[in-house]
C-alpha atoms as a PDB file:
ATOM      1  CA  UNK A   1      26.088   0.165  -7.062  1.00  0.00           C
ATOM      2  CA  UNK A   2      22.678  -1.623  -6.373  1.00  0.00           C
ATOM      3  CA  UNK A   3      22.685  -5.261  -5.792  1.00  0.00           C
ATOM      4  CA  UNK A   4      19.061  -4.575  -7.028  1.00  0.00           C
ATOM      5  CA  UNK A   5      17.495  -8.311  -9.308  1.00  0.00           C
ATOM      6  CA  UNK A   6      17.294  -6.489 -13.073  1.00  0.00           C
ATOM      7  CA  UNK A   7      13.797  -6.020 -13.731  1.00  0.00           C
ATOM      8  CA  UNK A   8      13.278  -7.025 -17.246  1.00  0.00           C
ATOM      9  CA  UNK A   9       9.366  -6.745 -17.650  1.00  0.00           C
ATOM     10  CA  UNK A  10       8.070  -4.823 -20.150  1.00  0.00           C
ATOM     11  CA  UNK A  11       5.244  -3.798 -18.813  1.00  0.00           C
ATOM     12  CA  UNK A  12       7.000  -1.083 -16.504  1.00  0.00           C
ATOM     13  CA  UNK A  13       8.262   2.355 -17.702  1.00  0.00           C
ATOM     14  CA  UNK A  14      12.010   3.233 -16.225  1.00  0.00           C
ATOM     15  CA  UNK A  15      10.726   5.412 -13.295  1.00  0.00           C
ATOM     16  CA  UNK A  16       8.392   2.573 -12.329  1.00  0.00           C
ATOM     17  CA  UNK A  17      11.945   0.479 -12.110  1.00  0.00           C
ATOM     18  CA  UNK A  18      13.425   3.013 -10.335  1.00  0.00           C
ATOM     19  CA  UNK A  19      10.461   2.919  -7.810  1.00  0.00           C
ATOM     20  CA  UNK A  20      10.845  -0.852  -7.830  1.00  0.00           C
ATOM     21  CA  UNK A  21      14.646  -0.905  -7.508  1.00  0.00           C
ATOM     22  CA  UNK A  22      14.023   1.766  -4.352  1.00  0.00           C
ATOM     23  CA  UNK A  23      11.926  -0.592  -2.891  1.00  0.00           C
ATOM     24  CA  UNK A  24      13.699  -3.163  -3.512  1.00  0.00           C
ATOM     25  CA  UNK A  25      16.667  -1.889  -1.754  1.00  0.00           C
ATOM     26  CA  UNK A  26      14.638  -0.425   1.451  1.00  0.00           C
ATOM     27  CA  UNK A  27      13.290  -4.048   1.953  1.00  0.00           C
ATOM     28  CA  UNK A  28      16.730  -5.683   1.467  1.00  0.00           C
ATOM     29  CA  UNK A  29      18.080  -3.612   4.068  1.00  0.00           C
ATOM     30  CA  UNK A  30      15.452  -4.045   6.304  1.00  0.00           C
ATOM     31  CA  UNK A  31      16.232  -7.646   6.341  1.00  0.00           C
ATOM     32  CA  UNK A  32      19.962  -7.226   6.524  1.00  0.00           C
ATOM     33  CA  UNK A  33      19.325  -4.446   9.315  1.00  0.00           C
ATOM     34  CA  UNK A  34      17.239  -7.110  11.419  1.00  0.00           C
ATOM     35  CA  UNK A  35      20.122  -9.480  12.219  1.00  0.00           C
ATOM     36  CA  UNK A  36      18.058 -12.460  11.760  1.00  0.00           C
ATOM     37  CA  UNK A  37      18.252 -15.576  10.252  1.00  0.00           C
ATOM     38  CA  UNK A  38      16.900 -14.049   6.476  1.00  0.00           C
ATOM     39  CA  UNK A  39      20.051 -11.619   6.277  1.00  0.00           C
ATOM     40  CA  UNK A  40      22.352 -14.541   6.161  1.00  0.00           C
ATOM     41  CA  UNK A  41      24.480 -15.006   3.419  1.00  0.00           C
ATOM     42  CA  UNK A  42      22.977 -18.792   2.993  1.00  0.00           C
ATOM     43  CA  UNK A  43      19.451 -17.218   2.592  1.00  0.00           C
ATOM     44  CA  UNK A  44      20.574 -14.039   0.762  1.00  0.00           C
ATOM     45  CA  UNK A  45      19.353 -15.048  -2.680  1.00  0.00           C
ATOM     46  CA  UNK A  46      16.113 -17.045  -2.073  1.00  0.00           C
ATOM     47  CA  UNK A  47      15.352 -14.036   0.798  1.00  0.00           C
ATOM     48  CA  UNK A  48      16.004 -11.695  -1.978  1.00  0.00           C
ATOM     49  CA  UNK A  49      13.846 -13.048  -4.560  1.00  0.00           C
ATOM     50  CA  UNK A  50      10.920 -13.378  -2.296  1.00  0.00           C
ATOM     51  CA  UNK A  51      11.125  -9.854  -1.784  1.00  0.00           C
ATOM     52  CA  UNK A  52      11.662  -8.875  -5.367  1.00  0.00           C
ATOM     53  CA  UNK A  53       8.647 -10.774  -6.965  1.00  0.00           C
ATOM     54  CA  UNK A  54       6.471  -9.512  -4.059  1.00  0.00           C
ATOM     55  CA  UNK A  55       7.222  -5.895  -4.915  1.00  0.00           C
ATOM     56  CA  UNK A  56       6.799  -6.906  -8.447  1.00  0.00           C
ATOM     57  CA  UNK A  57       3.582  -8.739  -8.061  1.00  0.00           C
ATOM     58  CA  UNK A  58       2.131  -5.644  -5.768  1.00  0.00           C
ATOM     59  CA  UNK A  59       3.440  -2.795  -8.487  1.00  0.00           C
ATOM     60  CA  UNK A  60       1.273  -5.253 -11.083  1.00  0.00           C
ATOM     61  CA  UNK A  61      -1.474  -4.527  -9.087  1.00  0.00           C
ATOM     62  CA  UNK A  62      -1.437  -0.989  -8.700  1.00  0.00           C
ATOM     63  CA  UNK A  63       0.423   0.157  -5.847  1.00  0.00           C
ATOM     64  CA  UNK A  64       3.249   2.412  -7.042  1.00  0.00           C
ATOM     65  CA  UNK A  65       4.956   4.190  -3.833  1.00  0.00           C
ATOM     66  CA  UNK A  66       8.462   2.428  -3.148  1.00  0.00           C
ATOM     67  CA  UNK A  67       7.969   2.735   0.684  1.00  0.00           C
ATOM     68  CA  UNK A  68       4.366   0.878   0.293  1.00  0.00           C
ATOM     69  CA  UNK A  69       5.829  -1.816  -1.884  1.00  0.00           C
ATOM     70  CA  UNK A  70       9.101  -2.164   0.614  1.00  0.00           C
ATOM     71  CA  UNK A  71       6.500  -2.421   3.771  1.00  0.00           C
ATOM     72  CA  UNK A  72       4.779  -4.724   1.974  1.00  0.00           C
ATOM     73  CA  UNK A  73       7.251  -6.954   1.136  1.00  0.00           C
ATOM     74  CA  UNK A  74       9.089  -7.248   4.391  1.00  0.00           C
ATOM     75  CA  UNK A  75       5.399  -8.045   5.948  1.00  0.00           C
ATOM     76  CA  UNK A  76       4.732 -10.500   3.064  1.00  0.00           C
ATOM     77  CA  UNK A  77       8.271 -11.945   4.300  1.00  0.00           C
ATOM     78  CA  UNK A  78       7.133 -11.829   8.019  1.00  0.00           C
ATOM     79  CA  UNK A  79       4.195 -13.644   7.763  1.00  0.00           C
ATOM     80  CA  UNK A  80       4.858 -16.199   5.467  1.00  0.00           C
ATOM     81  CA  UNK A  81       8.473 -17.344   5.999  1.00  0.00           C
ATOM     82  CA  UNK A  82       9.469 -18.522   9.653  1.00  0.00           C
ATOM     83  CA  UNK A  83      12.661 -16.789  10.548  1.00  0.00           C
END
């Protein structure tokens, strides 16, 4: 099972979730694959919602491919978060 945030917005259909939840979950382990300071269980949750309202806010604005929205979010995370 996901550890995916529920995505409770109306405004998205349930293969838009799925493409968020998929994103969602590439990001995540992105961080968790890095080893740094983000994928620590002290950071987990405020790590993890950083990613999940980026991917949100991007999918708002158009962008709809869960590899896109991952990239973006874990370069969202890069540059504006000091690991």
């Amino acid at each position: 099972m996901s550890n995916t945030p529920t995505l409770m917005n109306p405004s998205f259909d349930p293969e838009a979730i799925k493409i968020l939840a998929s994103a969602f979950d590439e990001a995540w382990g992105t961080v968790q694959r890095s080893g740094g300071t983000f994928s620590r269980p002290a950071y987990a949750s405020t790590i993890r919602e950083v990613l999940a309202k980026r991917i949100i806010e991007m999918a708002q604005h158009g962008q709809s491919d869960a590899h896109s929205l991952s990239n973006d979010a874990v370069q969202y995370l890069a540059s504006n978060y000091k690991d």
